[in-house]
Protein backbone atom coordinates (compact mmCIF):
# COMPACT_ATOMS: atom_id res chain seq x y z
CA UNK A 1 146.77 -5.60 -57.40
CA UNK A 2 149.99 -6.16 -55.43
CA UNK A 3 151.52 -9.47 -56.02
CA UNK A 4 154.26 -11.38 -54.34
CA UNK A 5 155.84 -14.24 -56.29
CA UNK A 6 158.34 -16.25 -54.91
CA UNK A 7 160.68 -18.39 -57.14
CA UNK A 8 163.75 -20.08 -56.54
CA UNK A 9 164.07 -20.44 -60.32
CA UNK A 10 164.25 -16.70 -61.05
CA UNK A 11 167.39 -16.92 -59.22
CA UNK A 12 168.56 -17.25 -62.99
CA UNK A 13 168.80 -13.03 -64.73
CA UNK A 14 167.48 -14.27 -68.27
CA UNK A 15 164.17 -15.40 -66.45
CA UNK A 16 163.55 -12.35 -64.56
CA UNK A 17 162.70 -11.10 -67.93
CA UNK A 18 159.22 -12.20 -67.37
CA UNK A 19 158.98 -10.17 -64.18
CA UNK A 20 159.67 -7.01 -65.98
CA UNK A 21 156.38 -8.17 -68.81
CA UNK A 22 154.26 -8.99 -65.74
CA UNK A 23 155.31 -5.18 -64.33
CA UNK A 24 154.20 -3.48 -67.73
CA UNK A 25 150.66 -5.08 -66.93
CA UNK A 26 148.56 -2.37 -66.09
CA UNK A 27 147.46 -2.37 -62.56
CA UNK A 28 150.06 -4.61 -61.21
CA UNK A 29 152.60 -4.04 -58.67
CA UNK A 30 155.10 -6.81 -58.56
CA UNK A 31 157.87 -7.87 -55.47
CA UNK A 32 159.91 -11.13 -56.66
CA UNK A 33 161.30 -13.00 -53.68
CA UNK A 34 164.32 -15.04 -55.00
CA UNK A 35 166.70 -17.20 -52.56
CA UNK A 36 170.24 -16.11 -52.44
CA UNK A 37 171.26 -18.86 -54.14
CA UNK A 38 170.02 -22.14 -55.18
CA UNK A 39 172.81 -25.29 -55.66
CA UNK A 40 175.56 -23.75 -57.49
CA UNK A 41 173.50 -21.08 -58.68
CA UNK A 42 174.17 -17.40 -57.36
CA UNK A 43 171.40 -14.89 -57.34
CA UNK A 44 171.67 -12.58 -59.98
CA UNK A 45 170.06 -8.84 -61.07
CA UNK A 46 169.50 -9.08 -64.86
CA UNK A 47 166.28 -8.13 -65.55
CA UNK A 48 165.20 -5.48 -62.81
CA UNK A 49 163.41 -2.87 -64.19
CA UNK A 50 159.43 -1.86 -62.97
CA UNK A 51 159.57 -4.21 -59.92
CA UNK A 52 160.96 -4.68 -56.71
CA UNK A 53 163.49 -8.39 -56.54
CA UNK A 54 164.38 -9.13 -53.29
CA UNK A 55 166.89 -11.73 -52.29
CA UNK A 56 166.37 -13.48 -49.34
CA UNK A 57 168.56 -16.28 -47.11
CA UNK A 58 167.34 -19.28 -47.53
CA UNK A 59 167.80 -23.24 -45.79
CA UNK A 60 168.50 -26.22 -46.92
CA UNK A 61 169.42 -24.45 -50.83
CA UNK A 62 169.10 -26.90 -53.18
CA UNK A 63 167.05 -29.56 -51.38
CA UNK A 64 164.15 -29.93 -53.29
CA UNK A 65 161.26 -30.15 -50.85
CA UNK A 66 162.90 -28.98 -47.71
CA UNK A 67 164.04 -25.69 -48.76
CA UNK A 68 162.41 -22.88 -46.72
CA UNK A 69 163.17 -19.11 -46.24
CA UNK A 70 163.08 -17.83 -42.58
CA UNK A 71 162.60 -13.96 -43.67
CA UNK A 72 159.17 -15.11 -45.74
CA UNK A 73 156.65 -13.99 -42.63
CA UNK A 74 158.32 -10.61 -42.33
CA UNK A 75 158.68 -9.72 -46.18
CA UNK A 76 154.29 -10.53 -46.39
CA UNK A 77 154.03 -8.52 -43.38
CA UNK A 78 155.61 -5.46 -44.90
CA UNK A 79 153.98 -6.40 -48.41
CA UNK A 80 150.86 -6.98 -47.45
CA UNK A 81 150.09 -8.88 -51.06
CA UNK A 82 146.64 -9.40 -52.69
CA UNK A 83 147.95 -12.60 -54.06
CA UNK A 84 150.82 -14.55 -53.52
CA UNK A 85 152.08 -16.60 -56.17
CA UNK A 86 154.31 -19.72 -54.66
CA UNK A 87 156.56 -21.32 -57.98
CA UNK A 88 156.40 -24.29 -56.16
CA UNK A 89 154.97 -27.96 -55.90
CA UNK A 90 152.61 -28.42 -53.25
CA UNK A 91 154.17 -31.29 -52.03
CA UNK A 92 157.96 -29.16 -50.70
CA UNK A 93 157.95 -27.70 -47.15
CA UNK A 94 158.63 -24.05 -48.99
CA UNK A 95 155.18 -24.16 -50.53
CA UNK A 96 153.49 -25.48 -46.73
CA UNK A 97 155.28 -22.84 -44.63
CA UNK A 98 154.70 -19.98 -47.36
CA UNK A 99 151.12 -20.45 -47.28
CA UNK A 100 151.03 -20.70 -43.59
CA UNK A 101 152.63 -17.54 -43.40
CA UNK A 102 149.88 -16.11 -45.71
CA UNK A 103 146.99 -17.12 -43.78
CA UNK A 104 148.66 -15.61 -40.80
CA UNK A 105 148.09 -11.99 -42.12
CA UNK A 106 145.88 -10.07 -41.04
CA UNK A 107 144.16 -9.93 -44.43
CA UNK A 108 145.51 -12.83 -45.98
CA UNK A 109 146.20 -12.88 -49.69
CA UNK A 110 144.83 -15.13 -52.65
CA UNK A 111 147.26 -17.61 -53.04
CA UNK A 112 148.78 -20.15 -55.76
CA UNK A 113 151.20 -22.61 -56.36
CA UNK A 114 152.69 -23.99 -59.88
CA UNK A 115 153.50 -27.17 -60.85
CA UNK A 116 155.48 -29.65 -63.65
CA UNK A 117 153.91 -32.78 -62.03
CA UNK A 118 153.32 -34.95 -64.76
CA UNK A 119 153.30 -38.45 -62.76
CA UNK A 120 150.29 -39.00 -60.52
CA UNK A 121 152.19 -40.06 -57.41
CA UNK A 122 151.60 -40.60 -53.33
CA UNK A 123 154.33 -39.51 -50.97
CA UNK A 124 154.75 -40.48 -47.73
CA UNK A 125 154.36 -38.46 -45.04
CA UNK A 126 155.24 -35.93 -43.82
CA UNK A 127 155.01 -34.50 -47.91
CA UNK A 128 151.65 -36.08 -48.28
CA UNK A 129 150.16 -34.10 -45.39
CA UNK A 130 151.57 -30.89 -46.64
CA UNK A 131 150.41 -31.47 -50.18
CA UNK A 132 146.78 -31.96 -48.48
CA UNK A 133 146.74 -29.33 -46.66
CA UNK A 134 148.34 -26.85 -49.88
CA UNK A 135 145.26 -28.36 -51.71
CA UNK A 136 142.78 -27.59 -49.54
CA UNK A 137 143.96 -24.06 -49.08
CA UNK A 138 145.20 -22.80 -52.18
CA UNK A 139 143.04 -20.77 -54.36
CA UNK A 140 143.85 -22.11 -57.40
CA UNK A 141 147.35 -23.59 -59.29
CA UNK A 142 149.23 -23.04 -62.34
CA UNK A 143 150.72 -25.88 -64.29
CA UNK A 144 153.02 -25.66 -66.74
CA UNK A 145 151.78 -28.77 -68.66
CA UNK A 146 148.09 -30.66 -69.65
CA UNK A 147 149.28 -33.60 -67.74
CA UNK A 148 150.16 -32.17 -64.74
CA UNK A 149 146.79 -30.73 -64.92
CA UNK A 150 145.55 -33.78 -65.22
CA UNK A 151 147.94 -35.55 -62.20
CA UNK A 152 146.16 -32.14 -59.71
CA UNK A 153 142.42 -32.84 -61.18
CA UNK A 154 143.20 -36.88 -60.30
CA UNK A 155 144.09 -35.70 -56.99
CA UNK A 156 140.54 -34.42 -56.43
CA UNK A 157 141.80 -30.24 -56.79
CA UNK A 158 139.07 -28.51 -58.18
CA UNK A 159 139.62 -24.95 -57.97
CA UNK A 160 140.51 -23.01 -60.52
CA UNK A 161 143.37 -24.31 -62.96
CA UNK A 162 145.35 -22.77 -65.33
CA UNK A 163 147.99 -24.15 -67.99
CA UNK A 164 150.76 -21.94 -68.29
CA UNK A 165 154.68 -22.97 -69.01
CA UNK A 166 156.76 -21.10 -66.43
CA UNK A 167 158.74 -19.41 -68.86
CA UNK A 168 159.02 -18.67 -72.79
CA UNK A 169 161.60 -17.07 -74.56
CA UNK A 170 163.02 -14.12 -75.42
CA UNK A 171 162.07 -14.14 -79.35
CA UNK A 172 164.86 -10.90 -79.96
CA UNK A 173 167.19 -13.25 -78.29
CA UNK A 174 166.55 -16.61 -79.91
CA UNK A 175 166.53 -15.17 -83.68
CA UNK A 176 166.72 -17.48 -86.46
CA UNK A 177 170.69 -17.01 -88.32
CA UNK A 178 170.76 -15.19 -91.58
CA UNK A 179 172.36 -18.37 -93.66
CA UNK A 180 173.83 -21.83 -92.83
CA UNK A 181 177.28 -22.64 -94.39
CA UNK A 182 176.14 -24.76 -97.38
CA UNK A 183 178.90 -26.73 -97.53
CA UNK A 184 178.61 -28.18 -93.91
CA UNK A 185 177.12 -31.08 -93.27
CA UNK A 186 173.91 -32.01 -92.22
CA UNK A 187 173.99 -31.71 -88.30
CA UNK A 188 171.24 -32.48 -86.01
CA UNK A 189 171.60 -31.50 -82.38
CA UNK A 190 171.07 -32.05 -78.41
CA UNK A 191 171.73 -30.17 -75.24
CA UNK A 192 170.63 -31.21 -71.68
CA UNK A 193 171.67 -33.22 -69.28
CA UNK A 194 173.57 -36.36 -69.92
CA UNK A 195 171.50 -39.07 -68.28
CA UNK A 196 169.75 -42.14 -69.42
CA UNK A 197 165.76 -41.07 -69.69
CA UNK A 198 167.36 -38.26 -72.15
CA UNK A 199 167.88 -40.90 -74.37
CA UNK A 200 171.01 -39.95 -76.52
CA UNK A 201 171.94 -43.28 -76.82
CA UNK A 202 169.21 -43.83 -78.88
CA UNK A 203 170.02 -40.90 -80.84
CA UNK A 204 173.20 -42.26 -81.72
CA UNK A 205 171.98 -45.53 -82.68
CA UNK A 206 169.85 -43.70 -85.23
CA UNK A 207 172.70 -42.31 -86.87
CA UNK A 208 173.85 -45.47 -87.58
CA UNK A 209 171.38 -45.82 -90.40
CA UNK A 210 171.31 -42.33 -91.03
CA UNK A 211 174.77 -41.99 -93.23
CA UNK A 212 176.13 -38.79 -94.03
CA UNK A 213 174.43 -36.57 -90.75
CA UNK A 214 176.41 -35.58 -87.86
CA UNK A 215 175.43 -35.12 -84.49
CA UNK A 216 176.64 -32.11 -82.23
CA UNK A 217 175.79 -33.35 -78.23
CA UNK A 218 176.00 -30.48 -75.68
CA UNK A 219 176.00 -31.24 -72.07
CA UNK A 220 177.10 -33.10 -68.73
CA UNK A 221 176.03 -35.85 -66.94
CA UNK A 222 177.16 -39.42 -65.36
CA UNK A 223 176.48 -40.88 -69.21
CA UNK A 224 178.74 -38.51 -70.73
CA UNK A 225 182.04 -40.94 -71.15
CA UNK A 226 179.52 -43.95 -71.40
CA UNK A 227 177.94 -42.12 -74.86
CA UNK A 228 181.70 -41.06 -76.27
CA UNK A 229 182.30 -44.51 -75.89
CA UNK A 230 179.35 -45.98 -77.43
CA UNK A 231 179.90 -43.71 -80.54
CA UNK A 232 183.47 -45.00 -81.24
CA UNK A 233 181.89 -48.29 -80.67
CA UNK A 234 179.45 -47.27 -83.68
CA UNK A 235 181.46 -45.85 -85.67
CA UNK A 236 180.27 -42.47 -85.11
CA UNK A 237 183.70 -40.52 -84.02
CA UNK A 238 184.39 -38.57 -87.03
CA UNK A 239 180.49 -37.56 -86.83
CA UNK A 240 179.32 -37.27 -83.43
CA UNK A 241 180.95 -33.88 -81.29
CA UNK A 242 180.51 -33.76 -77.53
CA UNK A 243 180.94 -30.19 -75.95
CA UNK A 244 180.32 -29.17 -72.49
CA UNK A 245 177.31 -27.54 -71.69
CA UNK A 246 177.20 -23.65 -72.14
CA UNK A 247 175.68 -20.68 -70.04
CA UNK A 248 172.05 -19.80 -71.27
CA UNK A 249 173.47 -16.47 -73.18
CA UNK A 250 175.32 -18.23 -75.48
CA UNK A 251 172.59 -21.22 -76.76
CA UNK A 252 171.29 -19.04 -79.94
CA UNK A 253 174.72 -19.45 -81.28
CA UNK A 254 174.41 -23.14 -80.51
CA UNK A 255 171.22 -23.47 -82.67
CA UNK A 256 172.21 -21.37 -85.21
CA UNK A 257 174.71 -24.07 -86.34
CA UNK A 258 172.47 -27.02 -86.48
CA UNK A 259 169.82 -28.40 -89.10
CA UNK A 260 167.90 -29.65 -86.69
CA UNK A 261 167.15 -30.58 -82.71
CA UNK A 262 166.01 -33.68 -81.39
CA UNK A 263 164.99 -34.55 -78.17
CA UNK A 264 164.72 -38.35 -77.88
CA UNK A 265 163.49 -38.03 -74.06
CA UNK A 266 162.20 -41.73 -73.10
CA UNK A 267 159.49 -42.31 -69.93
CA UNK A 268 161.18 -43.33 -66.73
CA UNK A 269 159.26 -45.11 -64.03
CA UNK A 270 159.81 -41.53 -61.88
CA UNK A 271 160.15 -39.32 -64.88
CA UNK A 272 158.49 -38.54 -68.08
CA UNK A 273 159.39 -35.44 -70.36
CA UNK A 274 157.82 -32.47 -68.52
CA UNK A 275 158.17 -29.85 -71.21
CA UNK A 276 161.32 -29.55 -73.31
CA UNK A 277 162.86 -25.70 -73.14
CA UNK A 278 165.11 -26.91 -75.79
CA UNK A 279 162.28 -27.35 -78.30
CA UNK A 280 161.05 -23.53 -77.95
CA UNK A 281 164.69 -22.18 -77.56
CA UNK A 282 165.48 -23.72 -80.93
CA UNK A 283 162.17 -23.47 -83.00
CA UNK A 284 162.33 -19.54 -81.92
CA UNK A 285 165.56 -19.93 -83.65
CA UNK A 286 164.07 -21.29 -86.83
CA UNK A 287 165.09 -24.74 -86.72
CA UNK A 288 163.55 -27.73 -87.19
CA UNK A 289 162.73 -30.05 -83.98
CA UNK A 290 162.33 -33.67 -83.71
CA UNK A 291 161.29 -35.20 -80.87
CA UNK A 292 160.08 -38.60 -78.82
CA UNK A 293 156.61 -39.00 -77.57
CA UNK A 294 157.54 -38.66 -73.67
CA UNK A 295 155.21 -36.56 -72.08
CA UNK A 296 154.39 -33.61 -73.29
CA UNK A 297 157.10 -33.04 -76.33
CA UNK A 298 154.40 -34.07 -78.87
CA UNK A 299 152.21 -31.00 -77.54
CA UNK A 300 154.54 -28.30 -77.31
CA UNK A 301 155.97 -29.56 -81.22
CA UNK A 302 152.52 -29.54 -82.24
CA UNK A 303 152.78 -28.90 -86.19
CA UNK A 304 156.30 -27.40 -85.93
CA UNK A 305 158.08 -30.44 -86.13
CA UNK A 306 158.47 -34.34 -85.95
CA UNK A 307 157.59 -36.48 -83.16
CA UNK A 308 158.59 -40.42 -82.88
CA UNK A 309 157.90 -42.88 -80.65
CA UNK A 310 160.50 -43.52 -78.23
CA UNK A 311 162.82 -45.16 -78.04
CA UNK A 312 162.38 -46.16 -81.84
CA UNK A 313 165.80 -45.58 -83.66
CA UNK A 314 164.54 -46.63 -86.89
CA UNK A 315 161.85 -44.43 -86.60
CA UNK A 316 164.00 -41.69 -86.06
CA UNK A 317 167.05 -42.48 -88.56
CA UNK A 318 163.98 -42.77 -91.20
CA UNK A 319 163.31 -39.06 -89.56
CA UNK A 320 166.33 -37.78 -90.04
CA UNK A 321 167.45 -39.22 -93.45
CA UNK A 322 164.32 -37.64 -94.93
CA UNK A 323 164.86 -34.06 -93.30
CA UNK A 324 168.56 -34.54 -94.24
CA UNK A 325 166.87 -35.15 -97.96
CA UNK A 326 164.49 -32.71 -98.24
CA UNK A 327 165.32 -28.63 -97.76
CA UNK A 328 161.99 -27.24 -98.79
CA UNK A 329 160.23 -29.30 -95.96
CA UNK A 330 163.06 -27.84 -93.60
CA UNK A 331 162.53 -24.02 -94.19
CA UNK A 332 158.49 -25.19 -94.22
CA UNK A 333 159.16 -26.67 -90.49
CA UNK A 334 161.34 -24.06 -89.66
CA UNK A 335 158.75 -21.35 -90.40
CA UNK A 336 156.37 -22.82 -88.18
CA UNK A 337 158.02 -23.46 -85.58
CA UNK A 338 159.08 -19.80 -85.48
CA UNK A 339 155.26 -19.13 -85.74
CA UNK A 340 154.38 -21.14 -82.93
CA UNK A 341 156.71 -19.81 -80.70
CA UNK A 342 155.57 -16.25 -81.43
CA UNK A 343 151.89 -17.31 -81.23
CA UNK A 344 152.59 -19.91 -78.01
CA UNK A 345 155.77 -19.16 -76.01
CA UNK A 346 157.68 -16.31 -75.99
CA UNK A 347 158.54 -14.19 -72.17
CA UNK A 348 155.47 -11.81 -73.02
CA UNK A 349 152.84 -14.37 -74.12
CA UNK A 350 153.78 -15.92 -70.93
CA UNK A 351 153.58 -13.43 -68.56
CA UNK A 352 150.34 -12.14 -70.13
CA UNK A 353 148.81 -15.45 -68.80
CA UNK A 354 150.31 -15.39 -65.82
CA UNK A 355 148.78 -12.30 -65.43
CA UNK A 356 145.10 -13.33 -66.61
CA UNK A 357 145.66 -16.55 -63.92
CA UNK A 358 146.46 -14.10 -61.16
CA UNK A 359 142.92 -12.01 -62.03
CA UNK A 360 141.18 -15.19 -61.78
CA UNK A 361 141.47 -15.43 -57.78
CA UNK A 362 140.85 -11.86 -57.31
């Protein structure tokens, strides 16, 4: 079976891992299609081995659902593909002229898109038309979430469905650390952007009845002198830590250092938590997670963790304090969410669905 996927996201090395699983899949022969760059983001050559990456030019790089490539129509010409598997939403221009190009093969390929759609919306045209016509042509989808399968099945899309997240993790990467200093105190953490349906502020007002943990907050955003400011205002500076946010090889040593993560996402009128890599990367590193119930957080914890509802700082303080009280019940969480990441999410379990998704059309 010769697939084609095309990604913008595997612009990033550590993801490409998941190309090199799907090549070890017997009777598959993989070409990844990455743009040259996408925002900041330079295309890199990390993971490389048992399949072709190719990196193509690309317009309008970083525009969400304008971004095309004009070299597409040759590369499927030369590839000829059985499937072609476009990591996109069918609402963005790079998923309507990809499939285009597909049907204009001479033998045209099985095709799918993916999606994180977890808010059943309408757009105006021209992105309506295009997701309409990406619906009606598409062989099937991958979503990375049981809402968004829910938002595509609303939508009237029938074919064949699959949940899958779009990535795991590397579980030899993300280890759990071999002791915690005992004499540190106990520190819950964050990392992600620093913007308001994140919800660190209510993290922070948690602490406030939540004496004796610290906080350690990694990231950027428009909020980030907003928060500093609201935790002097607290009281919090001796307990809260900002840092900047750090490149994806060094986040193990991040989680290492904490007790525990939370995630205190709360639902936005155009947003609601879509996943939360920050819960896998961490439980894979045997720590405890805590997190709102936005979206799908609640699911991907499942019995690995604590889940409050959001926006509720007493909720969470009471969370905390008792996790902060209670070590036995930490090593118990922290075992299972190791176990569920093995089980659930790591770059192999992944790419073995991918894999069983991409059989499906064939």
């Amino acid at each position: 079976m010769r697939v084609v996927l095309l990604s913008k996201a595997l612009v990033v090395g550590a993801y490409q891992r998941k190309c090199e699983l799907l090549a070890e899949i017997n009777g598959i022969e993989l070409t990844v299609l990455v743009p040259e760059r996408w925002g900041t983001q330079q295309a890199e050559r990390t993971h490389t081995h048992g399949y072709d990456l190719r990196i193509l030019p690309i317009r309008f790089a970083g525009n969400f659902h304008l971004h095309y490539y004009p070299s597409l129509s040759a590369h499927l010409r030369e590839l000829q593909p059985d499937v072609l598997h476009i990591d996109e939403e069918p609402y963005n221009f790079a998923t309507w002229s990809a499939l285009r190009a597909a049907r204009a093969l001479r033998r045209a390929p099985r095709t799918l898109f993916f999606s994180w759609q977890n808010l059943l919306r309408n757009y105006p045209p021209p992105f309506r038309w295009m997701e309409r016509t990406v619906l009606n042509d598409v062989d099937a989808a991958i979503v990375g979430s049981t809402e968004a399968a829910s938002v595509w099945r609303a939508k009237g899309f029938a074919k064949p469905l699959t949940i899958v997240p779009q990535f795991g993790v590397d579980e030899n990467f993300f280890q759990p650390a071999q002791m915690r200093d005992p004499e540190a105190p106990f520190t819950v953490g964050f990392a992600g952007r620093l913007v308001p349906e994140k919800g660190v502020d209510v993290l922070l007002q948690a602490l406030t009845a939540a004496p004796g943990v610290h906080a350690h907050v990694l990231g950027d955003g428009p909020l980030r002198t907003a928060l500093a400011a609201q935790a002097q205002a607290l009281g919090l500076g001796a307990r809260v830590r900002f840092e900047d946010s750090r490149p994806s090889t060094h986040m193990p040593e991040f989680y290492r250092c904490l007790d525990a993560l939370v995630l205190p996402s709360r639902t936005m009128p155009n947003w609601k938590e879509q996943f939360g890599r920050v819960l896998i990367e961490a439980m894979a590193c045997g720590v405890p997670v805590l997190g709102s119930n936005s979206g799908e957080i609640s699911r991907v914890i499942g019995d690995a963790g604590m889940v409050f509802a959001e926006g509720d700082t007493t909720q969470l303080a009471a969370q905390l304090q008792r996790l902060a009280s209670d070590a036995a019940l930490c090593i118990q969480l922290a075992q299972h969410g190791r176990a569920r990441v093995l089980a659930e999410f790591t770059m192999r379990r992944i790419a073995q669905r991918t894999a069983e998704a991409w059989n499906l059309v064939m």
